[in-house]
PDB file of N, CA and C in Angstrom:
ATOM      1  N   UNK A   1       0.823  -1.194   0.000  1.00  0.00           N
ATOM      2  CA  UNK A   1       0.000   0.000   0.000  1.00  0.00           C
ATOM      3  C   UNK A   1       0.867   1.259   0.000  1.00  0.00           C
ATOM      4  N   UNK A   2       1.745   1.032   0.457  1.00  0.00           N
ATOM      5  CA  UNK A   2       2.770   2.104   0.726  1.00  0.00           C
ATOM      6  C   UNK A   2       3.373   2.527  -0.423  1.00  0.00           C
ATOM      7  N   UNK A   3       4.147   1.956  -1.424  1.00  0.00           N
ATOM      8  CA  UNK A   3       4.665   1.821  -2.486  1.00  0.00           C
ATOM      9  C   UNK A   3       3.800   2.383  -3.480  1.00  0.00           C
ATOM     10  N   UNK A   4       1.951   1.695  -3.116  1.00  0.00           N
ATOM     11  CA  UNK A   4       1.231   2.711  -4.372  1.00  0.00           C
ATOM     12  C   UNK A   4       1.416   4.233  -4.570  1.00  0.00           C
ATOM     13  N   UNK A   5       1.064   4.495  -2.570  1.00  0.00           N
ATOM     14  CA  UNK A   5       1.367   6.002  -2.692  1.00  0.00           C
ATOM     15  C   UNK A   5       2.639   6.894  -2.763  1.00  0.00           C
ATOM     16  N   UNK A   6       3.699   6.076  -3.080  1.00  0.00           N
ATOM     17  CA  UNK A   6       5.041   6.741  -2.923  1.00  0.00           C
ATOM     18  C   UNK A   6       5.106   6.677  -4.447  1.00  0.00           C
ATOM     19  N   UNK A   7       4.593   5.539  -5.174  1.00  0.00           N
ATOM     20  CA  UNK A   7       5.144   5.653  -6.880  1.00  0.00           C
ATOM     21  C   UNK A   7       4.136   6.755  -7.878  1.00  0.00           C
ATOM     22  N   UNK A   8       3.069   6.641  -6.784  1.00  0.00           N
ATOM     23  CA  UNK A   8       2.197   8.110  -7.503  1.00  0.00           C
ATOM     24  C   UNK A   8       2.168   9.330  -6.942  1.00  0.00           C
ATOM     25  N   UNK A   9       2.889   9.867  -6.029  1.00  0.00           N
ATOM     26  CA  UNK A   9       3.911  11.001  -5.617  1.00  0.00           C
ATOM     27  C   UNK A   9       4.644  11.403  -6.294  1.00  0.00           C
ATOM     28  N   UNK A  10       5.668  10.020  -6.835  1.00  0.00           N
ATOM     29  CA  UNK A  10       6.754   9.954  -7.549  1.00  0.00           C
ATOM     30  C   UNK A  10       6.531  10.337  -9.062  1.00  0.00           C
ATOM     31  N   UNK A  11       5.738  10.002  -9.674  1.00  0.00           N
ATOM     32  CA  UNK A  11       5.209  10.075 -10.937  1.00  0.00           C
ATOM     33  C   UNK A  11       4.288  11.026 -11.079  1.00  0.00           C
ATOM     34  N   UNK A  12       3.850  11.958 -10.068  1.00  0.00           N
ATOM     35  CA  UNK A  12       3.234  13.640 -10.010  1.00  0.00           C
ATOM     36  C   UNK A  12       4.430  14.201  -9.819  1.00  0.00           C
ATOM     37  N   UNK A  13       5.123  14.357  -9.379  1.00  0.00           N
ATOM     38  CA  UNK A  13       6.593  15.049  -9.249  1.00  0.00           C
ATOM     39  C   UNK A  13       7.270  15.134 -10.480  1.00  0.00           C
ATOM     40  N   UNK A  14       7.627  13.873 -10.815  1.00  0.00           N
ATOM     41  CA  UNK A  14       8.422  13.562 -12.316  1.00  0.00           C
ATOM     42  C   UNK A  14       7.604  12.988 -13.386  1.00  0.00           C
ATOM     43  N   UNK A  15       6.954  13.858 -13.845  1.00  0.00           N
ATOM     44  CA  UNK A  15       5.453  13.072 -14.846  1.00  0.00           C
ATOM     45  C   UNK A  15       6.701  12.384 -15.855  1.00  0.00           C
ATOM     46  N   UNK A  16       8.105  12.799 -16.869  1.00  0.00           N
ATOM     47  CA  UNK A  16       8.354  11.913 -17.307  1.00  0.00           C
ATOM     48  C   UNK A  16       9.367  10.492 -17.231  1.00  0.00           C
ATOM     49  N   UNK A  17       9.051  10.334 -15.633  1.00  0.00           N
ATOM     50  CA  UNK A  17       9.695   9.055 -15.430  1.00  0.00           C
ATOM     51  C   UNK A  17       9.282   7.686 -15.959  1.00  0.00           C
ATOM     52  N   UNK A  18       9.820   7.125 -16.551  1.00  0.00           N
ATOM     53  CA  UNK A  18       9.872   6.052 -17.410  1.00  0.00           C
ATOM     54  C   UNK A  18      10.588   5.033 -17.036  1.00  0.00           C
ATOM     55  N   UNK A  19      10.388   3.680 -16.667  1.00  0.00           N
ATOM     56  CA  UNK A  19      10.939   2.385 -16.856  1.00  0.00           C
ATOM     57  C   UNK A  19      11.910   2.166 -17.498  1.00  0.00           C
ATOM     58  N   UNK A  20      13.301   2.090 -17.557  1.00  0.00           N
ATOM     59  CA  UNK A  20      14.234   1.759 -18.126  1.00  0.00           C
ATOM     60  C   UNK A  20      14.903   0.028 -18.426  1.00  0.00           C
ATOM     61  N   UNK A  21      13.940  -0.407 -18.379  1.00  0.00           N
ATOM     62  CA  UNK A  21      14.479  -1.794 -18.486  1.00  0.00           C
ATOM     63  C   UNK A  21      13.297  -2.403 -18.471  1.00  0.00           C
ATOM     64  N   UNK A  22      13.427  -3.853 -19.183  1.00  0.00           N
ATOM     65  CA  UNK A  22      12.516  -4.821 -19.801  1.00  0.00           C
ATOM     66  C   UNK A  22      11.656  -5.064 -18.528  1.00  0.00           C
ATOM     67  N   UNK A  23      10.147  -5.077 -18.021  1.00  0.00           N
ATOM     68  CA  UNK A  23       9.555  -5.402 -16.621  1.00  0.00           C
ATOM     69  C   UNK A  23       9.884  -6.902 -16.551  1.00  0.00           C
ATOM     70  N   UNK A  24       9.806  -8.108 -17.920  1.00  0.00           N
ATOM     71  CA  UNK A  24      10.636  -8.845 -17.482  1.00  0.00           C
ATOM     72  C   UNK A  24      11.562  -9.570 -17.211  1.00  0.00           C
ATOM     73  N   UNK A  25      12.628  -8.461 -17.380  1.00  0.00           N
ATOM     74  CA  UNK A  25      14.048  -8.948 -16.302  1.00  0.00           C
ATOM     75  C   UNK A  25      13.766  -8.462 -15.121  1.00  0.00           C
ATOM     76  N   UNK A  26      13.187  -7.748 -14.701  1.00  0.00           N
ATOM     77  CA  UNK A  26      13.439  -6.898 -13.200  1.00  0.00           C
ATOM     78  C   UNK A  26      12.955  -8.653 -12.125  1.00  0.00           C
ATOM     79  N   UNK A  27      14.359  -8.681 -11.305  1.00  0.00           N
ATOM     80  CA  UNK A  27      14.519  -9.539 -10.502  1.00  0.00           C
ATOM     81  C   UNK A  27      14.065  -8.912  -9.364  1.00  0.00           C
ATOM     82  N   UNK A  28      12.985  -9.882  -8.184  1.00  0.00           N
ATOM     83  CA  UNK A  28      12.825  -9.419  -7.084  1.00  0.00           C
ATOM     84  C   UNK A  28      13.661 -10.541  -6.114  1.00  0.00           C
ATOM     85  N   UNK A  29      14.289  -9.967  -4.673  1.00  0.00           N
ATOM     86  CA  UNK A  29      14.742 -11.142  -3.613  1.00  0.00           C
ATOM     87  C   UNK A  29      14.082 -11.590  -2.833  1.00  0.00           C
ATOM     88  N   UNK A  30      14.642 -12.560  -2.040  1.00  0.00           N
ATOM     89  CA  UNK A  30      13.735 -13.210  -1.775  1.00  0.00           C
ATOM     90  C   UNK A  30      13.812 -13.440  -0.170  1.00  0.00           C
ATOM     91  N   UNK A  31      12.931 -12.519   0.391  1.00  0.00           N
ATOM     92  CA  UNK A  31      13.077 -12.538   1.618  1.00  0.00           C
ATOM     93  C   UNK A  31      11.444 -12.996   2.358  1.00  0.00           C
ATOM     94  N   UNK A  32      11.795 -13.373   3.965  1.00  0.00           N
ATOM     95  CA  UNK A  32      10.887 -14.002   4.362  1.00  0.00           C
ATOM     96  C   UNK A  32       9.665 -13.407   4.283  1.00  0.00           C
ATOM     97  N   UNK A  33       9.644 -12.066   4.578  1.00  0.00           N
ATOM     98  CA  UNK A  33       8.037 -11.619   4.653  1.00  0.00           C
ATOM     99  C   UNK A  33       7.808 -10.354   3.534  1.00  0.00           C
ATOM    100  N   UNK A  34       9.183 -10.430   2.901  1.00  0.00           N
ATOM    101  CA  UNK A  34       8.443  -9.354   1.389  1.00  0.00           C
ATOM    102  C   UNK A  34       9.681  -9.771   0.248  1.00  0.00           C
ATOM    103  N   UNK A  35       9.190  -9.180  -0.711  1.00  0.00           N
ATOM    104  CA  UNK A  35       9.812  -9.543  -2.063  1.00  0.00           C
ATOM    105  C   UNK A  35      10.155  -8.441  -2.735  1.00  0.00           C
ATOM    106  N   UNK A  36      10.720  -7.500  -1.971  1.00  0.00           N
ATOM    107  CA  UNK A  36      11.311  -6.276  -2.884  1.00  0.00           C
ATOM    108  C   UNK A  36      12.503  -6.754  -3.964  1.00  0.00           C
ATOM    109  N   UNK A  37      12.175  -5.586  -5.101  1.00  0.00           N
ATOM    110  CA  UNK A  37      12.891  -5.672  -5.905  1.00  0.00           C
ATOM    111  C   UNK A  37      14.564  -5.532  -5.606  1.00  0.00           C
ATOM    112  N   UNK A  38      15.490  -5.875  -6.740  1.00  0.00           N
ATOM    113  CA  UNK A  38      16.705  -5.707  -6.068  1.00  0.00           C
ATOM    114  C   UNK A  38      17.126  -4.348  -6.811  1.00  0.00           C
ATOM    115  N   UNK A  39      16.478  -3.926  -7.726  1.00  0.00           N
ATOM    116  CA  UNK A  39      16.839  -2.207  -8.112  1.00  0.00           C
ATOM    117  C   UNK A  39      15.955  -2.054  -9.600  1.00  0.00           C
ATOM    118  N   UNK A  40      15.007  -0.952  -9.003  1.00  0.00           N
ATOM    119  CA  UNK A  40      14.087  -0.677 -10.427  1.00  0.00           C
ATOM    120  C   UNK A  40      14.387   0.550 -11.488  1.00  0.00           C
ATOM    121  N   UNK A  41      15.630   0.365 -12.379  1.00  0.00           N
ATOM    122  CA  UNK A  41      16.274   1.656 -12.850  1.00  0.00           C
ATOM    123  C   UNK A  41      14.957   2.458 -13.725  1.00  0.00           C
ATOM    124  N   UNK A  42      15.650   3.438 -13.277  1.00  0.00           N
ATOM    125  CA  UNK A  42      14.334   4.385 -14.413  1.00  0.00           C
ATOM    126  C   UNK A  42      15.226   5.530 -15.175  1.00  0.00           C
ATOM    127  N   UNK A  43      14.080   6.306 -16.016  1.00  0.00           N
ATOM    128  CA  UNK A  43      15.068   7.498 -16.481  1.00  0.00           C
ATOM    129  C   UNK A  43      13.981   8.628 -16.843  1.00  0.00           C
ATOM    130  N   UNK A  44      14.210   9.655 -16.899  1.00  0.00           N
ATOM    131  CA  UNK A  44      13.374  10.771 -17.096  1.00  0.00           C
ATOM    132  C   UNK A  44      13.714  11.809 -18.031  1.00  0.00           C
TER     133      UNK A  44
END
């Protein structure tokens, strides 16, 4: 829930931030109680 409202903060701030890499390569790790990514490059 947190992440929704931080990436649409993020993307009112910097309307042209853009995804820099294929969504699928983006690797997530693998931890016990969440699955964050290990780095989501972008570019604007």
């Amino acid at each position: 829930m947190e992440l929704k409202a931080a990436f649409a903060g993020l993307s009112a701030r910097f309307p042209g931030l853009r995804l820099a890499a294929d969504p699928a390569g983006l690797r997530f790790e693998q931890h016990v109680l969440t699955r964050p990514l290990g780095a989501l490059p972008v570019t604007w």
